[in-house]
PDB file of N, CA and C in Angstrom:
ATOM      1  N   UNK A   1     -56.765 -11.895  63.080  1.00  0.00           N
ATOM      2  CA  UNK A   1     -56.031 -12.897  62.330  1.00  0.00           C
ATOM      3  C   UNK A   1     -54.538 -12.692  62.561  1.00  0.00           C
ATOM      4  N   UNK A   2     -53.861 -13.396  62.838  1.00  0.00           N
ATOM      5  CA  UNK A   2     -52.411 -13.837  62.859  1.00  0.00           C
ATOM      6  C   UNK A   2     -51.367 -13.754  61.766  1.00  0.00           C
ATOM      7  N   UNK A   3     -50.327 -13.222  61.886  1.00  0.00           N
ATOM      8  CA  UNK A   3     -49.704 -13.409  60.598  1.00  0.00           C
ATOM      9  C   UNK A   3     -48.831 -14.850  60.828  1.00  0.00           C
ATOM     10  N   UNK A   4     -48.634 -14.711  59.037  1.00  0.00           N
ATOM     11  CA  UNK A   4     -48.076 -16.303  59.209  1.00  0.00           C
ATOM     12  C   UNK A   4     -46.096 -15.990  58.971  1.00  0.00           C
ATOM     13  N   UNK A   5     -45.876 -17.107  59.848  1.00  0.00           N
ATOM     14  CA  UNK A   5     -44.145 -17.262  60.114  1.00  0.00           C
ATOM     15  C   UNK A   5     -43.423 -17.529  58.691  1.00  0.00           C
ATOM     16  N   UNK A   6     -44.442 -17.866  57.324  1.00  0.00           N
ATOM     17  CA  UNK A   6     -43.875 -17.699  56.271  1.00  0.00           C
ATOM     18  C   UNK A   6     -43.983 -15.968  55.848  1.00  0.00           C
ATOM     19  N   UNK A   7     -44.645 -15.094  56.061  1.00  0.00           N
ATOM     20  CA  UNK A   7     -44.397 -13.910  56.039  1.00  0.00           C
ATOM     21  C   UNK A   7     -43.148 -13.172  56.497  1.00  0.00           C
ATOM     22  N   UNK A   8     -43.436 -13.432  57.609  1.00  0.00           N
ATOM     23  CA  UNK A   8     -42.509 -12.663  58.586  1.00  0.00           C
ATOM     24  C   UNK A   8     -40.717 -13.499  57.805  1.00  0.00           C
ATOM     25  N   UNK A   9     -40.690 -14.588  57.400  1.00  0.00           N
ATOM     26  CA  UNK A   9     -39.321 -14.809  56.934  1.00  0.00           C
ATOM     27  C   UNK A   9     -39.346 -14.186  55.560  1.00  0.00           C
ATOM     28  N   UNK A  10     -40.022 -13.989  54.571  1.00  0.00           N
ATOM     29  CA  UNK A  10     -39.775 -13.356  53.323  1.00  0.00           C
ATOM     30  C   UNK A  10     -39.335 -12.396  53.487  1.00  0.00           C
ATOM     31  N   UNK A  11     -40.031 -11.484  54.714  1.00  0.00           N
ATOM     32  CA  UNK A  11     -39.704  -9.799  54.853  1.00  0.00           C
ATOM     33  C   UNK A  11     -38.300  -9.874  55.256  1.00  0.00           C
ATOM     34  N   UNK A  12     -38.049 -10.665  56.102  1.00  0.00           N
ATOM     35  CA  UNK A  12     -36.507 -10.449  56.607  1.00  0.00           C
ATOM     36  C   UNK A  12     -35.240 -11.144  55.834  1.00  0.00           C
ATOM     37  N   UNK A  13     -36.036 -12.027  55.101  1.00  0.00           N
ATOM     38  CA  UNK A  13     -35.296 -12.359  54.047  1.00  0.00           C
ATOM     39  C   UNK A  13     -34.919 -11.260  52.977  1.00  0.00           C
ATOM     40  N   UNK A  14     -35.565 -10.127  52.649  1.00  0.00           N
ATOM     41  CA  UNK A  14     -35.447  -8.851  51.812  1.00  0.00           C
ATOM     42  C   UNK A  14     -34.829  -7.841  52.600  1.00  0.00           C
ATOM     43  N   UNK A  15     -34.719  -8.094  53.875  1.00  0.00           N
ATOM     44  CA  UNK A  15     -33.832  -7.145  54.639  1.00  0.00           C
ATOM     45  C   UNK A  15     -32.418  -7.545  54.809  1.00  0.00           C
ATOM     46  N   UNK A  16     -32.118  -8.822  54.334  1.00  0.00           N
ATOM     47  CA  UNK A  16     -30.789  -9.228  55.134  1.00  0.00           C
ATOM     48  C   UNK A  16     -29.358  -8.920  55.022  1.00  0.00           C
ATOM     49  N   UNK A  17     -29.262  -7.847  54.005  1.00  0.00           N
ATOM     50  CA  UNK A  17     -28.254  -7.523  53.646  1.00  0.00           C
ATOM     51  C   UNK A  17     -28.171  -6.130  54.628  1.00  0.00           C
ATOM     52  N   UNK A  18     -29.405  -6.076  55.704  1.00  0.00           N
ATOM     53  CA  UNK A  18     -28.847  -4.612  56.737  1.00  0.00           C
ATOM     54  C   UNK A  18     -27.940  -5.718  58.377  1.00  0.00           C
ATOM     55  N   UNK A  19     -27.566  -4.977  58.366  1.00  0.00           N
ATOM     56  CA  UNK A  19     -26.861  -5.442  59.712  1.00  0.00           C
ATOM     57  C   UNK A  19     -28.011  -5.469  61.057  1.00  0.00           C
ATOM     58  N   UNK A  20     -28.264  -4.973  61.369  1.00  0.00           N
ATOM     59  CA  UNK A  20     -29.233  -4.719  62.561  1.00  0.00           C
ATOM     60  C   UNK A  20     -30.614  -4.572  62.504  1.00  0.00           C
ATOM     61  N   UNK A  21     -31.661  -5.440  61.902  1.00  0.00           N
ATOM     62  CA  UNK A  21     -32.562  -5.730  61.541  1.00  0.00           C
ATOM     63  C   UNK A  21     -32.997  -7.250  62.713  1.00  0.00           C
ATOM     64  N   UNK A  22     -34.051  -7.028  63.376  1.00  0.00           N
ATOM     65  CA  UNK A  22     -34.829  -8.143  63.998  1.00  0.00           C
ATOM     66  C   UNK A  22     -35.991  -8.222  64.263  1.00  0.00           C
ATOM     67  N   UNK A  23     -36.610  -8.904  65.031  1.00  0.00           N
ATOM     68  CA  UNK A  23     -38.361  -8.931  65.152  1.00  0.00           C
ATOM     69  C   UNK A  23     -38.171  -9.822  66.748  1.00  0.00           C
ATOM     70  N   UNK A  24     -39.504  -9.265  66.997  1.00  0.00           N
ATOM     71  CA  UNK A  24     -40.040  -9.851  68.285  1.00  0.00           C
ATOM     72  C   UNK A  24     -41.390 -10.411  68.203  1.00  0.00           C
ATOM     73  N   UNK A  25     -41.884 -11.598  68.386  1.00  0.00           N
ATOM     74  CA  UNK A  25     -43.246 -12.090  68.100  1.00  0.00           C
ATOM     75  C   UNK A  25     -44.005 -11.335  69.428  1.00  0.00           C
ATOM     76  N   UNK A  26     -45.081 -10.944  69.352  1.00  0.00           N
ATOM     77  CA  UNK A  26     -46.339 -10.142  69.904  1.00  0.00           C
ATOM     78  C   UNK A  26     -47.381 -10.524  69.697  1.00  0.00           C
ATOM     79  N   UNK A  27     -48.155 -11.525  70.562  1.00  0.00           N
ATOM     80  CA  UNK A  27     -49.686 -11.414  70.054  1.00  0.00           C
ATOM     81  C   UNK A  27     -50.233 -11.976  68.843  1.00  0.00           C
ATOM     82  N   UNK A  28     -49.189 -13.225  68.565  1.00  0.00           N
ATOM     83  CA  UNK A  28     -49.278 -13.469  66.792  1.00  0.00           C
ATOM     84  C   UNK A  28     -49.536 -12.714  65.683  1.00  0.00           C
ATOM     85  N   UNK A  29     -48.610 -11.603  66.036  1.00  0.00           N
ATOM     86  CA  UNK A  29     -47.856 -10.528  64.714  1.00  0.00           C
ATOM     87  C   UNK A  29     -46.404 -10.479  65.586  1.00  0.00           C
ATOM     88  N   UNK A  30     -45.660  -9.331  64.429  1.00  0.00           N
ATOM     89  CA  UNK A  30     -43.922  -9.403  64.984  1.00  0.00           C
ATOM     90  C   UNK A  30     -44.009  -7.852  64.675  1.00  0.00           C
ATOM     91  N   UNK A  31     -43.102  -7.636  65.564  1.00  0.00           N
ATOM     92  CA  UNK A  31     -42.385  -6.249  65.706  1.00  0.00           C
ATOM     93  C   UNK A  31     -41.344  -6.279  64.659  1.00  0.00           C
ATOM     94  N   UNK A  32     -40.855  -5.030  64.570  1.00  0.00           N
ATOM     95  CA  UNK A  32     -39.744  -4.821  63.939  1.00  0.00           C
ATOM     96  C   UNK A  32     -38.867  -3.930  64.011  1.00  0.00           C
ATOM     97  N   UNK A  33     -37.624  -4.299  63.946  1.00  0.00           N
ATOM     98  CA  UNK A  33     -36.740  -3.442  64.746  1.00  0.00           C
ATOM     99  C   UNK A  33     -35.581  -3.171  64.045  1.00  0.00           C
ATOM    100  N   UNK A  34     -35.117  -1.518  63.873  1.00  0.00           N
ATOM    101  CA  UNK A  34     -33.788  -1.885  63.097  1.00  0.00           C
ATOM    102  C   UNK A  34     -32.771  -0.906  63.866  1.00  0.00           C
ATOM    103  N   UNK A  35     -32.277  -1.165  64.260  1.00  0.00           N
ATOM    104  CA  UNK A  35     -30.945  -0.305  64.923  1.00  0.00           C
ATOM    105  C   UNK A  35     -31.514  -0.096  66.488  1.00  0.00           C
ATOM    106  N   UNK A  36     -31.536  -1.135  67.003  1.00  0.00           N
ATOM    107  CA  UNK A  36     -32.518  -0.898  67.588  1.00  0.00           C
ATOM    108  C   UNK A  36     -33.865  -0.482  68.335  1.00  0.00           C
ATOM    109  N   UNK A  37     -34.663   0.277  67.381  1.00  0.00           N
ATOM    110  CA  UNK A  37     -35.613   0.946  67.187  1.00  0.00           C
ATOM    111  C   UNK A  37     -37.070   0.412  66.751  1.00  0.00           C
ATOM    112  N   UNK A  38     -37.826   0.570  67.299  1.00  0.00           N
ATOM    113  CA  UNK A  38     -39.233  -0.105  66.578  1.00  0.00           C
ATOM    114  C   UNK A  38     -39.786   0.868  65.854  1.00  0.00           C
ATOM    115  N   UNK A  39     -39.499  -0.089  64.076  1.00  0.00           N
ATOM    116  CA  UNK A  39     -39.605   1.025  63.124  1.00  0.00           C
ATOM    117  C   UNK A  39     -41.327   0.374  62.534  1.00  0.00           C
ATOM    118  N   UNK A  40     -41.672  -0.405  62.585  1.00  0.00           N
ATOM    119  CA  UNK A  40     -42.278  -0.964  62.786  1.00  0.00           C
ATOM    120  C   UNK A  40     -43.368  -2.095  62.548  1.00  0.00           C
ATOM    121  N   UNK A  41     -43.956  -3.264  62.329  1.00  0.00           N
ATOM    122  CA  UNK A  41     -44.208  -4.712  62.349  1.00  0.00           C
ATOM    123  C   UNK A  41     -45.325  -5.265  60.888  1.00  0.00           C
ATOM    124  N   UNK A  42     -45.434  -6.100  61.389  1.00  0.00           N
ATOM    125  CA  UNK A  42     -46.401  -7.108  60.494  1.00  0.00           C
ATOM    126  C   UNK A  42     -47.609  -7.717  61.395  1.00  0.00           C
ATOM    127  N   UNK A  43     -48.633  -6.835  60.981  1.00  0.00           N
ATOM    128  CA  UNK A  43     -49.791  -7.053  61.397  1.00  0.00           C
ATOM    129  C   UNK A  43     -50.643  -7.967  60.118  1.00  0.00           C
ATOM    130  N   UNK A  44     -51.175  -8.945  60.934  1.00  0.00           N
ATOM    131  CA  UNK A  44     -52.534  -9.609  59.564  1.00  0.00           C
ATOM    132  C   UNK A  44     -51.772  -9.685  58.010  1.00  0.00           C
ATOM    133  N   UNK A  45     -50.486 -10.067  58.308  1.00  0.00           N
ATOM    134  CA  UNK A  45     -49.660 -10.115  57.323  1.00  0.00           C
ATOM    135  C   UNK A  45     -49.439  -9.067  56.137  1.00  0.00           C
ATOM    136  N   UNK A  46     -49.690  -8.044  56.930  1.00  0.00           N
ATOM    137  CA  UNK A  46     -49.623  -6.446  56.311  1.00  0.00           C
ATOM    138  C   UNK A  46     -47.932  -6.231  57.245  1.00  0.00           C
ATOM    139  N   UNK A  47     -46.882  -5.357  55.940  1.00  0.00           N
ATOM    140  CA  UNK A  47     -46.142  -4.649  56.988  1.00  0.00           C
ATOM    141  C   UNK A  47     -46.161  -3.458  56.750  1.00  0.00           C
ATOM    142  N   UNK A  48     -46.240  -3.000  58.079  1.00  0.00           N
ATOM    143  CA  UNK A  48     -46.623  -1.725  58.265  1.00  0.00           C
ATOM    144  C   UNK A  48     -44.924  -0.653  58.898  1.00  0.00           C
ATOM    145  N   UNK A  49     -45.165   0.293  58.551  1.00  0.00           N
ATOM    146  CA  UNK A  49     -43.883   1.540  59.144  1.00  0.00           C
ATOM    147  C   UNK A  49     -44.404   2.635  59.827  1.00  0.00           C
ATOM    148  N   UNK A  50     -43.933   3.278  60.914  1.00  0.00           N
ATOM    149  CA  UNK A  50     -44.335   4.148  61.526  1.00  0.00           C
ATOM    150  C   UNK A  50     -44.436   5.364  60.409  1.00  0.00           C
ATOM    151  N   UNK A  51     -44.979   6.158  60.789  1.00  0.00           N
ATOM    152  CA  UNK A  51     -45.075   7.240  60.013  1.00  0.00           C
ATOM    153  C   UNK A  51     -43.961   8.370  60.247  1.00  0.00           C
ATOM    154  N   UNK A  52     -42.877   8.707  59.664  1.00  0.00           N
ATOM    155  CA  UNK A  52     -42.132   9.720  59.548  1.00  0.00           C
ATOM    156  C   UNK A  52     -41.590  10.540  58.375  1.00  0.00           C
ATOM    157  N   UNK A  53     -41.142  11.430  58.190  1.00  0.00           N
ATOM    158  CA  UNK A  53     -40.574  12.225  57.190  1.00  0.00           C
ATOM    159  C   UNK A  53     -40.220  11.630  56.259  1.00  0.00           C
ATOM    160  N   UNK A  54     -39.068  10.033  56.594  1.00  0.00           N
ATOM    161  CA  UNK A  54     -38.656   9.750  55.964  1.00  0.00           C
ATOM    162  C   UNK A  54     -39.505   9.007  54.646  1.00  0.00           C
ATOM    163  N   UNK A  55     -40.447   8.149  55.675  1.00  0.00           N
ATOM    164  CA  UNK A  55     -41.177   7.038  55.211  1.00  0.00           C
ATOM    165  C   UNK A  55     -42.202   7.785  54.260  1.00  0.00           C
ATOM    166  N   UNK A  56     -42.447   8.917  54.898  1.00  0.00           N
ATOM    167  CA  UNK A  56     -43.576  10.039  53.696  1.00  0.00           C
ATOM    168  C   UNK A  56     -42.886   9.947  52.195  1.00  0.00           C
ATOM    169  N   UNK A  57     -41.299  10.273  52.413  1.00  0.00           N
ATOM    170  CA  UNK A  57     -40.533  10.658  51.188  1.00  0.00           C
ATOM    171  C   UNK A  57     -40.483   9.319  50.419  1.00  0.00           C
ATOM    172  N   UNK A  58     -40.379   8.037  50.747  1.00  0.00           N
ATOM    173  CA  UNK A  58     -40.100   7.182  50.193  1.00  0.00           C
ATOM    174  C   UNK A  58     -40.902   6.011  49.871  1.00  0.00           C
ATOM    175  N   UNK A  59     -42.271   6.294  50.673  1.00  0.00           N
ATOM    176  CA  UNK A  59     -43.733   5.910  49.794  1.00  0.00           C
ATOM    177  C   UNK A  59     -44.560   6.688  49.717  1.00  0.00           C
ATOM    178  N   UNK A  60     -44.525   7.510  48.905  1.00  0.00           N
ATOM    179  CA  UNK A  60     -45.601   8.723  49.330  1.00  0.00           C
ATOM    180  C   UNK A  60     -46.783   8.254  49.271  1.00  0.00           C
ATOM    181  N   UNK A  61     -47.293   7.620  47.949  1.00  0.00           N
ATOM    182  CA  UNK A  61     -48.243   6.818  47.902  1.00  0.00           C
ATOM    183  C   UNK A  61     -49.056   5.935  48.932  1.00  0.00           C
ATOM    184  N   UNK A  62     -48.480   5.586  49.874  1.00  0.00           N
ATOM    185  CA  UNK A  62     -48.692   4.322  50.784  1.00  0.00           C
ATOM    186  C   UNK A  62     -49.946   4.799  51.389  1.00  0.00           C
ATOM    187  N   UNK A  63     -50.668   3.555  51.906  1.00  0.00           N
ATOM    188  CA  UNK A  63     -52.137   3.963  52.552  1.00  0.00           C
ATOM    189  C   UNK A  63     -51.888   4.003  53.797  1.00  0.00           C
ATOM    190  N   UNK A  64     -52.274   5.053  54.813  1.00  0.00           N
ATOM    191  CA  UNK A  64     -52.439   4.711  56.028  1.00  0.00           C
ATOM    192  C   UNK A  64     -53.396   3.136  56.611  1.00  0.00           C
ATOM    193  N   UNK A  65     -52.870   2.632  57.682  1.00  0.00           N
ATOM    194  CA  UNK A  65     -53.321   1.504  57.887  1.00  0.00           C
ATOM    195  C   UNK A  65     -53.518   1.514  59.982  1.00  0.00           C
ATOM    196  N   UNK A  66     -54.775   0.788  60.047  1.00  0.00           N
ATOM    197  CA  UNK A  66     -54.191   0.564  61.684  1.00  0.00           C
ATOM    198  C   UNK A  66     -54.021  -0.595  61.729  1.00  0.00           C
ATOM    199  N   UNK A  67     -52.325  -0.531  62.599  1.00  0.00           N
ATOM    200  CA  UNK A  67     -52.196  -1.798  62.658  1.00  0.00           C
ATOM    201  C   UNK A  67     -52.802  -2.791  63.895  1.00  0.00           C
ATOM    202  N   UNK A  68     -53.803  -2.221  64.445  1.00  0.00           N
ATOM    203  CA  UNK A  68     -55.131  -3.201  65.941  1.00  0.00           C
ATOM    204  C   UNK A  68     -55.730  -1.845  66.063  1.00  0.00           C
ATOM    205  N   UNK A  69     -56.813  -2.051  66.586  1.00  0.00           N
ATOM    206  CA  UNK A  69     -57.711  -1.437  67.145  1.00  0.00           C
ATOM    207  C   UNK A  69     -57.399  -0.709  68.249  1.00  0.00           C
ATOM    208  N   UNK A  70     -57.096   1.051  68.155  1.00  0.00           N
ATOM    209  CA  UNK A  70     -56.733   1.653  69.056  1.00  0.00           C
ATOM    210  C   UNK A  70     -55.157   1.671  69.172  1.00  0.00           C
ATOM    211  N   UNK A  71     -54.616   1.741  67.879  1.00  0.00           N
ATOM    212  CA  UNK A  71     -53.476   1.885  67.414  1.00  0.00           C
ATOM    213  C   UNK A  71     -53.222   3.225  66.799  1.00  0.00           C
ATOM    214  N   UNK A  72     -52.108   3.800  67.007  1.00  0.00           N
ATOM    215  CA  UNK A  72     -51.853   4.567  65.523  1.00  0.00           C
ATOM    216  C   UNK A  72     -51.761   4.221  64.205  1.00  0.00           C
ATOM    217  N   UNK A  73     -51.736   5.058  63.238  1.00  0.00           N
ATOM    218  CA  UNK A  73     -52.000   4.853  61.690  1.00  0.00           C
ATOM    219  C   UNK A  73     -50.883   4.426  61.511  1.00  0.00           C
ATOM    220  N   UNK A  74     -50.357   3.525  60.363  1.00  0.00           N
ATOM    221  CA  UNK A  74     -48.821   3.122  59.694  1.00  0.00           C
ATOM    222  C   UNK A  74     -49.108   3.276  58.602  1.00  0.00           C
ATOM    223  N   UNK A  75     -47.933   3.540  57.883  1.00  0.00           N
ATOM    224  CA  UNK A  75     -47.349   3.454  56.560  1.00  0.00           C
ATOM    225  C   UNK A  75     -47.757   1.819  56.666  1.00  0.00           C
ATOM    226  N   UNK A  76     -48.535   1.611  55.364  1.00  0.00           N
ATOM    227  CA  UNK A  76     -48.583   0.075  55.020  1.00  0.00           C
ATOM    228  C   UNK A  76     -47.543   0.290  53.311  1.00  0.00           C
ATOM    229  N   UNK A  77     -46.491  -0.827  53.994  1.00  0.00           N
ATOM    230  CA  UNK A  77     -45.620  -0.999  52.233  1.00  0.00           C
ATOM    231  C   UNK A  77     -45.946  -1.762  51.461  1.00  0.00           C
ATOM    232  N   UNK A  78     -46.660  -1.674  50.370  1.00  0.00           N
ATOM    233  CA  UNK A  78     -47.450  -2.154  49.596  1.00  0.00           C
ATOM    234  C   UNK A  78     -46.242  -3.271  48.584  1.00  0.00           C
ATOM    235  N   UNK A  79     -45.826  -2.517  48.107  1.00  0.00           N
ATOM    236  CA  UNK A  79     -44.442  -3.202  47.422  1.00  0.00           C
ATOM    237  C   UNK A  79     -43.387  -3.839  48.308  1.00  0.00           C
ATOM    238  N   UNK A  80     -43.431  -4.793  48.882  1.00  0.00           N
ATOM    239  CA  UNK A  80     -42.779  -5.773  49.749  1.00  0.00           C
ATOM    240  C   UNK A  80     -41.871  -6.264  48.924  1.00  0.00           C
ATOM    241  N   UNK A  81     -41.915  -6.446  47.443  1.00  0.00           N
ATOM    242  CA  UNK A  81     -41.034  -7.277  46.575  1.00  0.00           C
ATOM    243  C   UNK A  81     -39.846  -6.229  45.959  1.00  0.00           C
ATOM    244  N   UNK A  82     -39.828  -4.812  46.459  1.00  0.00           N
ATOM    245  CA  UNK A  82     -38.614  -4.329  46.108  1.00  0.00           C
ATOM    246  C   UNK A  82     -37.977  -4.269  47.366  1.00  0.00           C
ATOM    247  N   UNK A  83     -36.881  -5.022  47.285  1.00  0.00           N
ATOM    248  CA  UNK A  83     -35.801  -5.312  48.222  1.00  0.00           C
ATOM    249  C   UNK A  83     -35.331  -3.824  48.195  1.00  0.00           C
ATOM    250  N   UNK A  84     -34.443  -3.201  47.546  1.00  0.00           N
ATOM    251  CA  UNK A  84     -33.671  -2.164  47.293  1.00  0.00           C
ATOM    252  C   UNK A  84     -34.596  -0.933  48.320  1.00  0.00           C
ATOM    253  N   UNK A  85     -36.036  -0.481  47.902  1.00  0.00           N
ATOM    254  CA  UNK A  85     -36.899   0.212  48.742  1.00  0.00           C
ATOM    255  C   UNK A  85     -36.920  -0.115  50.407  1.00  0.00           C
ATOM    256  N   UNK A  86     -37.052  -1.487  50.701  1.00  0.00           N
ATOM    257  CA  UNK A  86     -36.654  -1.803  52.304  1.00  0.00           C
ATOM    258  C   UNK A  86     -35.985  -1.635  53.157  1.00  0.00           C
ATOM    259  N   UNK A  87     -34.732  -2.082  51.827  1.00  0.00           N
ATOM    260  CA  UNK A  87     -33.674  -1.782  52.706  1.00  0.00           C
ATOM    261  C   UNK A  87     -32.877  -0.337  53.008  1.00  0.00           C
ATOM    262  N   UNK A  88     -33.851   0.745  51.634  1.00  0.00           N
ATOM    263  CA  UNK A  88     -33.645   2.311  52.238  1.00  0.00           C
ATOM    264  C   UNK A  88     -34.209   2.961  53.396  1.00  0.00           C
ATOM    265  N   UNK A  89     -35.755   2.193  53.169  1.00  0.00           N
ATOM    266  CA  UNK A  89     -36.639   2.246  54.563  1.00  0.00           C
ATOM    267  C   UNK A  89     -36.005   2.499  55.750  1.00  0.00           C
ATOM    268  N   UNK A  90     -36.455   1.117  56.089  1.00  0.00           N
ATOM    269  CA  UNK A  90     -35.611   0.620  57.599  1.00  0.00           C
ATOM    270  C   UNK A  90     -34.975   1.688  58.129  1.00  0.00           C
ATOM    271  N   UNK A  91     -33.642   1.906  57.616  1.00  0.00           N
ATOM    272  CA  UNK A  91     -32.624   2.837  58.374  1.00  0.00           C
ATOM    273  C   UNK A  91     -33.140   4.248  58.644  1.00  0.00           C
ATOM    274  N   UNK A  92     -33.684   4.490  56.993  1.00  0.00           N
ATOM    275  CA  UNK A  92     -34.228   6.193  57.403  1.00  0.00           C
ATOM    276  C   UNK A  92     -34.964   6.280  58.002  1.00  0.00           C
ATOM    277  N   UNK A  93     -35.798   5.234  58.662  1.00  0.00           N
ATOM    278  CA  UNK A  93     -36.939   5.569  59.286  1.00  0.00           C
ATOM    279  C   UNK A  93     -36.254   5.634  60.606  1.00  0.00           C
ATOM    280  N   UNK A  94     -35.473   4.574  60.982  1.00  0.00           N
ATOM    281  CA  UNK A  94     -34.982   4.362  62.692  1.00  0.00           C
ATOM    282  C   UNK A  94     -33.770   5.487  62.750  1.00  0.00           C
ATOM    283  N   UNK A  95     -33.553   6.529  61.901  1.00  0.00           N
ATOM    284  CA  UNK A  95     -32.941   6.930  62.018  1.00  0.00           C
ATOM    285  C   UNK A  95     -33.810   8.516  62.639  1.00  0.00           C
ATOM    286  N   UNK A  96     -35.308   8.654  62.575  1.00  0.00           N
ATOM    287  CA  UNK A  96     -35.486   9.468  62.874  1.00  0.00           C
ATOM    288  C   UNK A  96     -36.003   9.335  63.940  1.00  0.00           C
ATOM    289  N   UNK A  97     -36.365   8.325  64.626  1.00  0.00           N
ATOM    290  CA  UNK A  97     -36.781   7.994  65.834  1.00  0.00           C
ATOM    291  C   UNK A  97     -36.191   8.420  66.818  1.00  0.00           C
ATOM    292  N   UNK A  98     -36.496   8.254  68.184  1.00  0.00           N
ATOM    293  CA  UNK A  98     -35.723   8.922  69.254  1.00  0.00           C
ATOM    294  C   UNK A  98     -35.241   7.147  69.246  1.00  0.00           C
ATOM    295  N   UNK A  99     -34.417   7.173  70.502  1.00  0.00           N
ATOM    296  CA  UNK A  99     -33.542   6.003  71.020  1.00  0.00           C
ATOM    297  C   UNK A  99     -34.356   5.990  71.925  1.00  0.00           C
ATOM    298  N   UNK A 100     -34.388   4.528  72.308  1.00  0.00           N
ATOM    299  CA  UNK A 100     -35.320   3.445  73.044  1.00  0.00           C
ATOM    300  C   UNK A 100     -34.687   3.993  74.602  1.00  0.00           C
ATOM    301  N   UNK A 101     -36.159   4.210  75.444  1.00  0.00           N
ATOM    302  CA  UNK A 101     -36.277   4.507  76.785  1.00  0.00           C
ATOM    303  C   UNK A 101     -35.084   3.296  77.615  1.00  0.00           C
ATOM    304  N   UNK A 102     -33.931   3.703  78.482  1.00  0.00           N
ATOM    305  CA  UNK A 102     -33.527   2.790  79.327  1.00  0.00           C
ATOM    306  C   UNK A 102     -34.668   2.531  80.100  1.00  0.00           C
ATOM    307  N   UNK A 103     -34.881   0.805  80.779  1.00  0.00           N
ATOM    308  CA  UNK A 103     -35.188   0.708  81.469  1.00  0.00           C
ATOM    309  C   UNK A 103     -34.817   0.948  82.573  1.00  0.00           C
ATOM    310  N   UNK A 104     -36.007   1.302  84.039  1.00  0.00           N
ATOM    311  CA  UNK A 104     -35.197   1.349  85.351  1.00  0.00           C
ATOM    312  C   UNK A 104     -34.944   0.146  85.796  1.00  0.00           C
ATOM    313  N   UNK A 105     -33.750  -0.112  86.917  1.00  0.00           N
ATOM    314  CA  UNK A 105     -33.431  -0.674  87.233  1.00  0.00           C
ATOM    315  C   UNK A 105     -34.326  -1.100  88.591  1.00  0.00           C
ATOM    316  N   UNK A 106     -34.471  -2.179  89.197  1.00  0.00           N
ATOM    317  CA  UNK A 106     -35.377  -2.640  90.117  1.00  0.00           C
ATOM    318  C   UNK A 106     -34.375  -2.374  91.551  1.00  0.00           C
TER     319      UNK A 106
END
């Protein structure tokens, strides 16, 4: 199942007060990206976060989720309607990530 394009605008509508926050459509779900980092998307209109230190500390609660078949597990954020929680998210999470592989050049 597909998520729907009214999803994907609520979520980023609760993000918009970060500067560097975007999405990439995939497969009818969206990525998600903040500093440029894939922190990570909205599957089946679930959004889901990679799993890190940060994201442990700041839902501890949260259920692991896969987001497709033959995926790794995500943080699924259950509470989508606290803005204030998202927008702590996001950063701490892309903040522990490594930085995105340059591509080679052809």
């Amino acid at each position: 199942m597909a998520s729907g394009k009214d999803y994907l605008e609520f979520i980023m509508e609760q993000l918009n007060t970060l500067d560097d926050v975007s999405y990439r459509a995939m497969m009818g779900e969206y990525i998600l990206y903040c500093n440029g980092k894939v922190v990570g998307g909205i599957y089946d209109n679930r959004l889901l976060i990679k799993q890190t230190s940060a994201a442990k500390r700041l839902i501890p609660d949260a259920p692991l989720e896969l987001p497709y078949e033959g995926a790794k597990e995500m943080y699924m954020v259950e509470d989508v309607d606290d803005r204030e929680l998202l927008c702590e998210l996001f950063p701490a999470v892309a903040d522990e990530l490594p930085a995105p592989k340059k591509k080679k050049a052809k």
